[in-house]
Protein backbone atom coordinates (compact mmCIF):
# COMPACT_ATOMS: atom_id res chain seq x y z
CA UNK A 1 63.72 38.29 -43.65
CA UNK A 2 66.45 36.58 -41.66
CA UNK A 3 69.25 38.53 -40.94
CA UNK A 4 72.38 37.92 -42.67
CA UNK A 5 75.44 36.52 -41.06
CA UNK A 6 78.44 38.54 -42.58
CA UNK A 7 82.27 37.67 -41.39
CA UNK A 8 84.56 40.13 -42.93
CA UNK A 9 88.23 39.56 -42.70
CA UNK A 10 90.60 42.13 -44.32
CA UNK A 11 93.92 43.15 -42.79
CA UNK A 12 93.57 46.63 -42.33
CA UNK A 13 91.13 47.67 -39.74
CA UNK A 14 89.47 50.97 -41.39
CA UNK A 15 88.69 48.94 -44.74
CA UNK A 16 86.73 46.12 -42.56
CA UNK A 17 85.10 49.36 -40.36
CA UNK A 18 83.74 50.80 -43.45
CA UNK A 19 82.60 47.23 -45.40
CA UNK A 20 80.19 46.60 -42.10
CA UNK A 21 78.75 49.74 -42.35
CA UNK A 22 78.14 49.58 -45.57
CA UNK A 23 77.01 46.39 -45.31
CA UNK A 24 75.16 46.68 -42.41
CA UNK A 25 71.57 47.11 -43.76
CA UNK A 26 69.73 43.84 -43.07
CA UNK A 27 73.27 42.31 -41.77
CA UNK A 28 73.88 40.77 -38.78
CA UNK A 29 78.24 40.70 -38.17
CA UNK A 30 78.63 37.69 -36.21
CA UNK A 31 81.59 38.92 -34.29
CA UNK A 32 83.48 42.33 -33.54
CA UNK A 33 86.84 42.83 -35.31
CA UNK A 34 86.57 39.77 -37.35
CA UNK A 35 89.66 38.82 -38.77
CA UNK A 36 92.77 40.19 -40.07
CA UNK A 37 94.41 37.18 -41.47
CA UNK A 38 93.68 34.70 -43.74
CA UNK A 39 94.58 31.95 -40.74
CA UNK A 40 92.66 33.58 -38.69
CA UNK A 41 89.68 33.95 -40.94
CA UNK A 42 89.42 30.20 -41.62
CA UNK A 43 89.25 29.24 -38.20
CA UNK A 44 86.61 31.52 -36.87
CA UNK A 45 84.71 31.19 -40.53
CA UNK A 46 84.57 27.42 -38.69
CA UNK A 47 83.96 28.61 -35.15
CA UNK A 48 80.93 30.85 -36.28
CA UNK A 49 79.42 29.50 -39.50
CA UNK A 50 78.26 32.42 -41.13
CA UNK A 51 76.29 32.50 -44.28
CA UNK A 52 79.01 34.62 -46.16
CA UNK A 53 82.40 35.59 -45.81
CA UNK A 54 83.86 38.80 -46.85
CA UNK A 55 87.65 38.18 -47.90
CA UNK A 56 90.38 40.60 -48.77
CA UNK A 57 93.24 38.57 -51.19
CA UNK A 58 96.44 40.22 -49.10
CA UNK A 59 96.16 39.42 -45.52
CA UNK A 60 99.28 38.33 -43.23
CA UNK A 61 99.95 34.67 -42.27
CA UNK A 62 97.60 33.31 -45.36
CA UNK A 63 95.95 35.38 -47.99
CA UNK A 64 92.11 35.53 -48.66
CA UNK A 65 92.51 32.83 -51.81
CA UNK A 66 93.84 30.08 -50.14
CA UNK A 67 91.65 30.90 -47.24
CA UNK A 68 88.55 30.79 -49.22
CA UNK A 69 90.06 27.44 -50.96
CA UNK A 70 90.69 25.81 -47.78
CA UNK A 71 87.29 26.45 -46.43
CA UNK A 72 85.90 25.22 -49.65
CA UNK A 73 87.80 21.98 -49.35
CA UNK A 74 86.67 21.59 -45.74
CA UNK A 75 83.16 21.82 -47.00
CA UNK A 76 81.89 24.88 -45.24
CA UNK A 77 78.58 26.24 -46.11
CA UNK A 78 79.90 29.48 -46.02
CA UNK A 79 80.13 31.09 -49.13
CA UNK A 80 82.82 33.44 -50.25
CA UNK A 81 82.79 37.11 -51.55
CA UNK A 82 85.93 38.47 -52.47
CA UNK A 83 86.88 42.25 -51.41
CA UNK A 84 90.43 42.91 -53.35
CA UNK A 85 91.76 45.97 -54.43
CA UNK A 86 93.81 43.46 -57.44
CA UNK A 87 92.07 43.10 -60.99
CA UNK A 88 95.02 41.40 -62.99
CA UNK A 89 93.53 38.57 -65.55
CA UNK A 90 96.26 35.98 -63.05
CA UNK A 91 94.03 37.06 -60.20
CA UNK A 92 90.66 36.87 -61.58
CA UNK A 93 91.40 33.39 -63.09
CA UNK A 94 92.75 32.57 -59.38
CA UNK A 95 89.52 34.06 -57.62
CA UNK A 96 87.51 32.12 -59.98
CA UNK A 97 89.24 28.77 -59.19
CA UNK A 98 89.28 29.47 -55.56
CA UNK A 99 85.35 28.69 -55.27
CA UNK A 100 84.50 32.10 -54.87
CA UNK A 101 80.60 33.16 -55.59
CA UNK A 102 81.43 36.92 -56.26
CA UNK A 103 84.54 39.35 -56.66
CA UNK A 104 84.24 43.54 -55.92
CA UNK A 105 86.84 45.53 -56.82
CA UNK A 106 87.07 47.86 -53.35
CA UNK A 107 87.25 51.00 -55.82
CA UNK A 108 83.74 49.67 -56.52
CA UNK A 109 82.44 48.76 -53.29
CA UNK A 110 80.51 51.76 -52.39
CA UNK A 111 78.42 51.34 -55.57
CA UNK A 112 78.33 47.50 -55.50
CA UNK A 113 78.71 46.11 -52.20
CA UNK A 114 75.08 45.37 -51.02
CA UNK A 115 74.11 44.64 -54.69
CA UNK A 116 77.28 41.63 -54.36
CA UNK A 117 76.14 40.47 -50.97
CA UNK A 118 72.02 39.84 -51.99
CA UNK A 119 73.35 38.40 -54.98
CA UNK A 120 75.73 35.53 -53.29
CA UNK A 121 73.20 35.48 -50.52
CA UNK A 122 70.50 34.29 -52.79
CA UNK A 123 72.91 31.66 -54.26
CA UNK A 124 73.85 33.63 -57.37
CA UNK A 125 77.28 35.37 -58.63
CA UNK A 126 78.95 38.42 -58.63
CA UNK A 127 81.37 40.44 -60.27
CA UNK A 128 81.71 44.07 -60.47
CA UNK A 129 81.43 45.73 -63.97
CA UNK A 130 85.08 45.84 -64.68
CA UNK A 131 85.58 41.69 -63.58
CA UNK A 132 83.02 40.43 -65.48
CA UNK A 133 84.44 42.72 -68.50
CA UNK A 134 87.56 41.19 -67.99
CA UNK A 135 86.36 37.12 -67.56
CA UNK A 136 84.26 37.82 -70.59
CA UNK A 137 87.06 38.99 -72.85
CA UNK A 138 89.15 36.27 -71.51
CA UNK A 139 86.68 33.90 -72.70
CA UNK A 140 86.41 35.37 -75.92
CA UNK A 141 90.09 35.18 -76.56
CA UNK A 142 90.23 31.43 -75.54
CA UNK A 143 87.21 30.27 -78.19
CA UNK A 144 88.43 32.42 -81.03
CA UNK A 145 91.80 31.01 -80.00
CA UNK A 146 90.17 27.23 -80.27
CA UNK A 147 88.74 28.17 -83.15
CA UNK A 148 91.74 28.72 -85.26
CA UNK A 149 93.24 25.43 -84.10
CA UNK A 150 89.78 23.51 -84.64
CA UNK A 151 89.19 22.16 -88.48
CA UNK A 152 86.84 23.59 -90.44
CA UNK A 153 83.18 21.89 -90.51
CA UNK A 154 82.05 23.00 -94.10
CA UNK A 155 83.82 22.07 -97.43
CA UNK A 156 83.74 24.64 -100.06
CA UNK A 157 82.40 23.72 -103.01
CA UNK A 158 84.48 23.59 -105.96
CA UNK A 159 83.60 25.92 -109.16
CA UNK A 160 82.89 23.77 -112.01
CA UNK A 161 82.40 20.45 -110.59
């Protein structure tokens, strides 16, 4: 198997030590410290293509959504895995519009990290447990929601007619 070209950025240097570790079975980091801003991360995400990119959501200078959506509207082929410690339903709806193939909680990345990374490196999507919990109930609420505004389908029948 190829080796995987991984580009982490994430503001605090122990959290981006760890994630390439952890990641590092298989992976192939395509520079040293990577980044740690989102400015920063767009421009070498540019300069070294990889095949994923590993972004945190607060990082100085520009955060890891509007990274991720600006290299999405440049039409990179790097695709994005979000690394956040932030699980708020205004966040996941945010990493979700940001073109983003996966989301992991970092309280979950020791359990789901590599799982996240073969996922979005095969061209698939994912969210930890307590994401995909949350867009799921989200979407519940919005078609129960639609269906109290939507007009009924069936007519009742009347008794005696």
């Amino acid at each position: 198997m190829v080796p995987l070209r991984l580009f982490l950025a994430d503001d605090h240097e122990n959290c981006t030590f760890w994630t390439a570790k952890l990641a590092g079975i298989a992976v192939r980091m395509v520079s040293g410290r990577e980044a740690g801003d989102g400015k920063e991360a767009v421009e070498k995400v540019f300069l070294l293509e990889p095949d994923i990119a590993l972004l945190d959501i607060s990082m100085p200078r520009m955060n890891g959504l509007d990274a991720a959506r600006e290299i999405m509207e440049r039409g990179g082929r790097t695709k994005i895995l979000i690394l956040s410690v932030h699980d708020s339903q205004d966040v996941i709806q945010q990493v979700l519009d940001s073109g983003a193939r996966g989301y992991v909680l970092k309280s979950d990345a020791m359990r789901d990290l590599i799982a996240a990374v073969d996922a979005v490196r095969s061209n698939k999507t994912f969210f930890t447990h307590k994401i995909a919990q949350a867009v799921f109930d989200r979407q519940i609420k919005r078609m129960s929601e639609h269906a109290k505004n939507r007009p009924t389908l069936v007519r009742k029948k009347r008794v005696g007619t």
